[in-house]
Protein backbone atom coordinates (compact mmCIF):
# COMPACT_ATOMS: atom_id res chain seq x y z
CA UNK A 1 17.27 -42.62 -69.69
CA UNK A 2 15.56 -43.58 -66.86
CA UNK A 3 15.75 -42.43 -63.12
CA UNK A 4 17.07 -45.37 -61.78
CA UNK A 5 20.16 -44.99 -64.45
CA UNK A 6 20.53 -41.23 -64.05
CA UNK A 7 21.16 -41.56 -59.80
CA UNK A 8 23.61 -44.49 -60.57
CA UNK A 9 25.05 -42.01 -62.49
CA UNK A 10 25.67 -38.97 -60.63
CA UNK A 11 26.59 -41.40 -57.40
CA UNK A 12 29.47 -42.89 -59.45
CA UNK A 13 30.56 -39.78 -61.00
CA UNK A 14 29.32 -40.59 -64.42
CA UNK A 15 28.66 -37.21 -65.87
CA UNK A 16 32.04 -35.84 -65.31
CA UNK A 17 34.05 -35.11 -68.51
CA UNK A 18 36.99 -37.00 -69.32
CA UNK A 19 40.03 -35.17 -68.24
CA UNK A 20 38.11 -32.81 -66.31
CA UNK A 21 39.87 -31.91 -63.50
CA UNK A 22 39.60 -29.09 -60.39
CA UNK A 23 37.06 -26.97 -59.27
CA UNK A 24 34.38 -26.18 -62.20
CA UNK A 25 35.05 -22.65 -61.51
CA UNK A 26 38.08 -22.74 -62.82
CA UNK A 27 37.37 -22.47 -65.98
CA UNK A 28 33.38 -20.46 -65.45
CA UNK A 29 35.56 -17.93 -63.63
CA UNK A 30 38.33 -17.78 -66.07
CA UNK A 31 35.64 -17.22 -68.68
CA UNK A 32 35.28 -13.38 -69.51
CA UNK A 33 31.83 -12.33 -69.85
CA UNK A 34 30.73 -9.19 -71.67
CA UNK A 35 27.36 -8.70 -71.39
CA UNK A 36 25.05 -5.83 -73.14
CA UNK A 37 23.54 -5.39 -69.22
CA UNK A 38 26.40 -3.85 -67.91
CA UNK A 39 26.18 -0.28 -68.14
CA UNK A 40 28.85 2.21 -69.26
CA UNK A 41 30.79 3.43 -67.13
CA UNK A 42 28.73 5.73 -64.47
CA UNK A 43 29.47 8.84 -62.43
CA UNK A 44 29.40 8.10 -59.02
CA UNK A 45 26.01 9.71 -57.99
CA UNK A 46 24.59 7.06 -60.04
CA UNK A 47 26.27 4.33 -58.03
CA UNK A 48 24.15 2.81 -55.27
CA UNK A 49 26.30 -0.06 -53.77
CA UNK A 50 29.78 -1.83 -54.66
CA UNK A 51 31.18 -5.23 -53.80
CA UNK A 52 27.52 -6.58 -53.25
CA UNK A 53 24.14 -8.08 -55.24
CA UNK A 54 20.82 -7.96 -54.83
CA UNK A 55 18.64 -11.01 -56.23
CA UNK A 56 15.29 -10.34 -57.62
CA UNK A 57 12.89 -12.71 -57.16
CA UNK A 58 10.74 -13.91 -59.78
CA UNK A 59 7.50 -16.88 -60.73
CA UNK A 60 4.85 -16.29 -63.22
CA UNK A 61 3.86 -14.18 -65.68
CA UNK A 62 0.55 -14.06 -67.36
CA UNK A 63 -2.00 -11.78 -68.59
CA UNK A 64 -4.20 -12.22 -65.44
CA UNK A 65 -2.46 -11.42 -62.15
CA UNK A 66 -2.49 -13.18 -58.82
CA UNK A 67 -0.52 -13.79 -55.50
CA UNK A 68 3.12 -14.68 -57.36
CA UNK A 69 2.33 -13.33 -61.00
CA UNK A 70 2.64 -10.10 -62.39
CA UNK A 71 1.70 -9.11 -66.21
CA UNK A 72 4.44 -9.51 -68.64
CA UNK A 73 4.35 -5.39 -69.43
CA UNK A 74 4.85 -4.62 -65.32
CA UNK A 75 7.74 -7.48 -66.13
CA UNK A 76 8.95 -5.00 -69.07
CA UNK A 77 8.43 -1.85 -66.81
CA UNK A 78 10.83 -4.01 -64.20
CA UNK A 79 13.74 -4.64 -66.41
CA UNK A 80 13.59 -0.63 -68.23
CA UNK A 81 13.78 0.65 -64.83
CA UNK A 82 16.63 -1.61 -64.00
CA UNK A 83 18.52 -0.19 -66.88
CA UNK A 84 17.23 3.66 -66.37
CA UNK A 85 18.76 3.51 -62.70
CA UNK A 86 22.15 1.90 -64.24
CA UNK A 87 21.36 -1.78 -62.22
CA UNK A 88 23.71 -4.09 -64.10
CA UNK A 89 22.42 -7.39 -64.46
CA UNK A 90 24.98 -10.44 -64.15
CA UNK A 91 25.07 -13.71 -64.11
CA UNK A 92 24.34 -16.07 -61.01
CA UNK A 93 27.88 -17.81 -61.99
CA UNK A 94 29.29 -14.39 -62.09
CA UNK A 95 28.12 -13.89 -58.25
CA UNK A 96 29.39 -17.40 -57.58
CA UNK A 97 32.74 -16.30 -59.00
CA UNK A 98 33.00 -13.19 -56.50
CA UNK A 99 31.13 -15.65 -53.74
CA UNK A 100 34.41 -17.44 -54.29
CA UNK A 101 36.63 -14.65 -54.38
CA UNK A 102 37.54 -15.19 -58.18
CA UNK A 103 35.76 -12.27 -59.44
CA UNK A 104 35.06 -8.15 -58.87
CA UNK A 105 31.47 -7.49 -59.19
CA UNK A 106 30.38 -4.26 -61.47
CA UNK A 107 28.55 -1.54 -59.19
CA UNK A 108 25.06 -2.14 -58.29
CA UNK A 109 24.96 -5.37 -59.47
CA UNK A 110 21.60 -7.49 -59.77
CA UNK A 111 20.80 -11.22 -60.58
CA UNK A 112 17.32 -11.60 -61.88
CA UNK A 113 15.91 -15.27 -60.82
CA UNK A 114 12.42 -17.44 -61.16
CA UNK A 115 11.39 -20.28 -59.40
CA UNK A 116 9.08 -23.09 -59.78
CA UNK A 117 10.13 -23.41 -63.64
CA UNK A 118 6.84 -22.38 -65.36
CA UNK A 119 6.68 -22.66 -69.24
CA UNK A 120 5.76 -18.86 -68.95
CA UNK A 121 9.39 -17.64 -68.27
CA UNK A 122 9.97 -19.40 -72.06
CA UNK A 123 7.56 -17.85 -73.97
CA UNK A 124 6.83 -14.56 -72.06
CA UNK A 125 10.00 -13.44 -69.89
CA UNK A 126 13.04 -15.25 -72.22
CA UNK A 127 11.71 -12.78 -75.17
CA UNK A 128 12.41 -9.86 -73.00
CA UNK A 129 15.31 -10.68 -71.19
CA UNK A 130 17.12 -11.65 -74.39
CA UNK A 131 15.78 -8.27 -75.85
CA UNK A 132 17.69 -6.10 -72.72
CA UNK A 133 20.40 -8.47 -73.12
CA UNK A 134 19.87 -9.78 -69.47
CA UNK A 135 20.76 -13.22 -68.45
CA UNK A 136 18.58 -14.56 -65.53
CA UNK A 137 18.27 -18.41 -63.68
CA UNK A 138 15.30 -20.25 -62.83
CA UNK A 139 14.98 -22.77 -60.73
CA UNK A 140 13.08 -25.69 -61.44
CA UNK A 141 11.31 -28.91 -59.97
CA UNK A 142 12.84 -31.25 -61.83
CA UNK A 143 10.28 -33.68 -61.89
CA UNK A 144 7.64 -31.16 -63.49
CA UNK A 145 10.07 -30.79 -66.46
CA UNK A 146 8.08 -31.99 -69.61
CA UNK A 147 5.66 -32.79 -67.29
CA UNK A 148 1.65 -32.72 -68.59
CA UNK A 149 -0.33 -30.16 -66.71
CA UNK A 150 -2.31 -28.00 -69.01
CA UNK A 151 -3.74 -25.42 -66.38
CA UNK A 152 -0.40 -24.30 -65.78
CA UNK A 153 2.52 -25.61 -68.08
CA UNK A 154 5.85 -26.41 -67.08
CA UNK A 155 9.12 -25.92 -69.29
CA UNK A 156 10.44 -28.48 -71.54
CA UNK A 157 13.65 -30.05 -71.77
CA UNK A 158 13.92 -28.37 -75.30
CA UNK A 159 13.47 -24.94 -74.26
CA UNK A 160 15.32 -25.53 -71.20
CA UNK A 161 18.11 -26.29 -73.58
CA UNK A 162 17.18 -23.27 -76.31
CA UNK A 163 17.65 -20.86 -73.56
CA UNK A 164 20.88 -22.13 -72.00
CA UNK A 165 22.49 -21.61 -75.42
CA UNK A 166 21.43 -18.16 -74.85
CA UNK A 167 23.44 -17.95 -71.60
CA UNK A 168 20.20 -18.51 -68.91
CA UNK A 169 20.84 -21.37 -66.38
CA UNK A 170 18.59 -23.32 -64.27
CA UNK A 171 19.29 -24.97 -60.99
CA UNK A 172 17.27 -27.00 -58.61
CA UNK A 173 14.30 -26.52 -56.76
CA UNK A 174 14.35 -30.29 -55.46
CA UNK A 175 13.44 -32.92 -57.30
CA UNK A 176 9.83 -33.72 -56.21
CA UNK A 177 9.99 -31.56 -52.94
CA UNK A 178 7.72 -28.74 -53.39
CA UNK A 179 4.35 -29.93 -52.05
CA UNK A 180 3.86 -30.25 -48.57
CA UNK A 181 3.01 -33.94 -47.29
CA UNK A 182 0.97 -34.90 -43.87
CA UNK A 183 2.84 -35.99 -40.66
CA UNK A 184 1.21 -37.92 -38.06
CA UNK A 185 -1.57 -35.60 -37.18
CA UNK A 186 -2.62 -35.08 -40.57
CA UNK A 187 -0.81 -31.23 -40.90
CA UNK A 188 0.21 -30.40 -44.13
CA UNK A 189 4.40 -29.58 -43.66
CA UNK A 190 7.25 -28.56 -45.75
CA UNK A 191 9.13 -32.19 -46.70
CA UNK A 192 12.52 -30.84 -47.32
CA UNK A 193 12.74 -30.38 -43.47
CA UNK A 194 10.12 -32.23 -41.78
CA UNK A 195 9.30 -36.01 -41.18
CA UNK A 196 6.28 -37.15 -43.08
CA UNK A 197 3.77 -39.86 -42.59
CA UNK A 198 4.46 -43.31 -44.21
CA UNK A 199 1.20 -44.00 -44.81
CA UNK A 200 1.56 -47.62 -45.98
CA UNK A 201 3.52 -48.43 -42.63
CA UNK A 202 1.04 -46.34 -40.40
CA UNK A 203 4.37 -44.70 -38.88
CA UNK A 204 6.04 -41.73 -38.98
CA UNK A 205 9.59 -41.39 -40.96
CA UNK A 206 12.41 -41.39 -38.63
CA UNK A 207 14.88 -38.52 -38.98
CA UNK A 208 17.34 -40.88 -40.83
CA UNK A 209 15.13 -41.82 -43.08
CA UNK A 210 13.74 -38.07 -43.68
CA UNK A 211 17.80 -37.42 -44.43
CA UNK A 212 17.84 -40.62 -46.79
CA UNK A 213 14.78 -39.45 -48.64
CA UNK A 214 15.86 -36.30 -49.34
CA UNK A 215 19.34 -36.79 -49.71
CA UNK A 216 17.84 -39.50 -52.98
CA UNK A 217 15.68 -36.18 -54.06
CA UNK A 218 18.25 -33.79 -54.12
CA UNK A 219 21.04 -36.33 -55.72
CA UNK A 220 18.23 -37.38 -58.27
CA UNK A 221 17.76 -33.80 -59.48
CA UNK A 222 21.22 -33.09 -59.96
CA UNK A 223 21.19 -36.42 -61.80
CA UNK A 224 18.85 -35.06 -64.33
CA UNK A 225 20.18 -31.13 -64.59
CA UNK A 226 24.05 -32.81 -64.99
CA UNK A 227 23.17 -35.28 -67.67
CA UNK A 228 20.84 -33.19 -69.31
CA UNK A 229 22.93 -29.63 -69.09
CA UNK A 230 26.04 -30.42 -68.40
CA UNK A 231 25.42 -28.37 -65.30
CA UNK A 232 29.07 -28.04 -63.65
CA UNK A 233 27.61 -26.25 -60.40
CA UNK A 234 25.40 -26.80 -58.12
CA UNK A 235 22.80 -24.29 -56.54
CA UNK A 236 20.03 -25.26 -54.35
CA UNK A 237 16.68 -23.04 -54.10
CA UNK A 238 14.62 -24.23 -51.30
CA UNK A 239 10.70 -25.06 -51.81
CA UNK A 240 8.55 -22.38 -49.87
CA UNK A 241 11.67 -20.79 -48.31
CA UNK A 242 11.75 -23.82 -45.35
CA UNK A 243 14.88 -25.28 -44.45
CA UNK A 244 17.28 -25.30 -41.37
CA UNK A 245 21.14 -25.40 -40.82
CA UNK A 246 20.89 -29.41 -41.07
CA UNK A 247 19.48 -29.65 -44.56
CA UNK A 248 22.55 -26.66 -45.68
CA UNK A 249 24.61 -29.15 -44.45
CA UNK A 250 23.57 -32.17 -45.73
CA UNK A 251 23.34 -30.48 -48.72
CA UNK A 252 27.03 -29.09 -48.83
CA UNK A 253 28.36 -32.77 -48.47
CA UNK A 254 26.22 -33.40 -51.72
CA UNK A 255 28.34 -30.75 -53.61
CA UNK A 256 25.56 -27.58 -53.35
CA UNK A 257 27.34 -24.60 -52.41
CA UNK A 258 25.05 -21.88 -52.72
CA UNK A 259 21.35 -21.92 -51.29
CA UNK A 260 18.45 -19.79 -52.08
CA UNK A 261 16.02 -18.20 -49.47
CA UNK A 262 12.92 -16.43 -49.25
CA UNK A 263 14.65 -14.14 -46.98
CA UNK A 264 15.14 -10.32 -48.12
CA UNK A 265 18.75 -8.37 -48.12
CA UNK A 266 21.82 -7.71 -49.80
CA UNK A 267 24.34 -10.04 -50.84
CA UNK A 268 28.28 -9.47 -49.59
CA UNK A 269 29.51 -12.37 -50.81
CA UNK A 270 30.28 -13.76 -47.47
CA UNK A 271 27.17 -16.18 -47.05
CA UNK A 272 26.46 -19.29 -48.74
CA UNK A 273 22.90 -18.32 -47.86
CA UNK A 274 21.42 -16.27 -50.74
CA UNK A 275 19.02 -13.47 -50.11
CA UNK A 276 16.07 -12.20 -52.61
CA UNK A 277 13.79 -9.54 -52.60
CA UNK A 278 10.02 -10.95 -53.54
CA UNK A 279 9.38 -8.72 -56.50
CA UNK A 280 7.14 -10.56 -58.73
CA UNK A 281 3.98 -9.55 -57.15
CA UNK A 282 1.09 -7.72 -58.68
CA UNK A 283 1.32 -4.56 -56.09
CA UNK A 284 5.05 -4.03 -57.27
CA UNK A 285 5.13 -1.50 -59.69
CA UNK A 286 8.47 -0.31 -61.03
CA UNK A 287 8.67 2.10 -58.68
CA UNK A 288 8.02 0.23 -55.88
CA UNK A 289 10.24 -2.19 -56.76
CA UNK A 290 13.11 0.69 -57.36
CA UNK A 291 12.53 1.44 -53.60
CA UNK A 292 12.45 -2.19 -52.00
CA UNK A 293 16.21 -1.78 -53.82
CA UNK A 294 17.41 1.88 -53.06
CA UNK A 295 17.13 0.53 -48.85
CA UNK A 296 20.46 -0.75 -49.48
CA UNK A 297 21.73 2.33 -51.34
CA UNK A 298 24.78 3.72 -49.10
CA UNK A 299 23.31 5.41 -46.55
């Protein structure tokens, strides 16, 4: 199925189910989870926030560490301290559900996400997760699905699929939006929010066009996640944290409804923009990363 076909698709509606009808969280929401992350119940000493989330923030792992990848073991030593300090880890549909007022959160409640979509969150992170019984999301660029780069390797469609039967999602990180193109000066900037050069028209973009082209990204991405998922949301993590109050918006009239920053805090439920604390970073052991979380302990 080619990309042509799969925008035609989403623009007409084509990947909605017959009958469907109302808002897809009708029926996520309706849905009752029960999970092996949520703890027993806990005395309240051990309770360190109510009626909010905190996102983790997640990219590579591998044996050898650098700026965004941490060893699968300090991954391991993540996740046990999670459950030692009674962190119950939900769903990002389950925060969308309380986003939307449709849903109670459990006590200090956590969502565990990755971005970028790196084959390593199959075959080193998906073992674990699945063996705390923690669901997680990651966010990928679409267009490095299946994609051929052996230096670092992207997921597949395949495992992308094995894992959602195991209750992980993934939403998008753009399409094709994640490397930074040169505007008229030749300065490498963020495309999701800035006019780029057209270099075959020795011209900058116009801001209309920069809407139009990314407006065909982001509706091409959901294209491919819908058809090939049967995604009934849709989230919208942006590439190296840049965006503005124009893209949200242009965004929302696409049918995103949450967005994901680079931005640290808590999570209230009374934003559409997400929060995350940066965790996947070789200087954060577990118990630094129990402290970047315990700041929004009740004081």
């Amino acid at each position: 199925m080619n990309a042509y076909f799969l925008l035609m698709l989403l623009l007409t509606g084509g990947w909605t189910q017959v009958g469907q009808q109302g808002s897809p969280l009708d029926s996520i929401c309706s849905t009752t989870h029960v999970s092996a992350s949520i703890s027993s119940p806990i005395d309240t000493k051990s309770i360190h926030y109510t009626n909010k989330a905190l996102f983790l923030t997640y990219h590579h792992l591998d044996d050898q560490e650098s700026f965004i990848t941490i060893t699968p073991n300090k991954f391991k030593q993540h996740l046990q301290a999670l459950k030692e300090k009674h962190y119950n880890v939900i769903s990002i549909e389950d925060y969308a559900c309380f986003h939307a007022h449709r849903k109670t959160l459990p006590p200090n409640a956590v969502v565990i996400t990755f971005d970028d979509g790196y084959r390593s969150f199959y075959e080193k992170a998906y073992p674990l997760l699945k063996q705390m019984g923690y669901p997680a999301t990651n966010f990928v660029i679409v267009s490095d699905v299946d994609s051929d780069n052996p230096s670092l390797p992207f997921l597949t469609w395949s495992q992308i699929l094995e894992m959602k039967r195991d209750g992980f999602s993934f939403y998008s990180h753009t399409y094709d939006l994640h490397q930074k193109k040169r505007d008229e000066a030749g300065n490498l900037v963020p495309p999701l929010t800035n006019r780029i050069f057209l270099p075959n028209e020795k011209r900058m973009e116009s801001e209309e066009e920069r809407k139009q082209r990314v407006r065909g990204d982001l509706l091409l991405g959901e294209a491919f996640l819908k058809t090939k998922l049967h995604n009934q949301l849709s989230f919208l993590c942006f590439p190296l944290g840049e965006y503005n109050q124009t893209v949200v918006e242009d965004a929302k009239q696409l049918g995103f409804s949450l967005f994901f920053t680079t931005k640290e805090g808590i999570n209230t439920g009374s934003s559409e923009e997400i929060t995350r604390l940066s965790v996947g970073m070789p200087y954060v052991s577990s118990d630094i990363l129990l402290k970047k979380m315990q700041q929004y302990d009740y004081k």
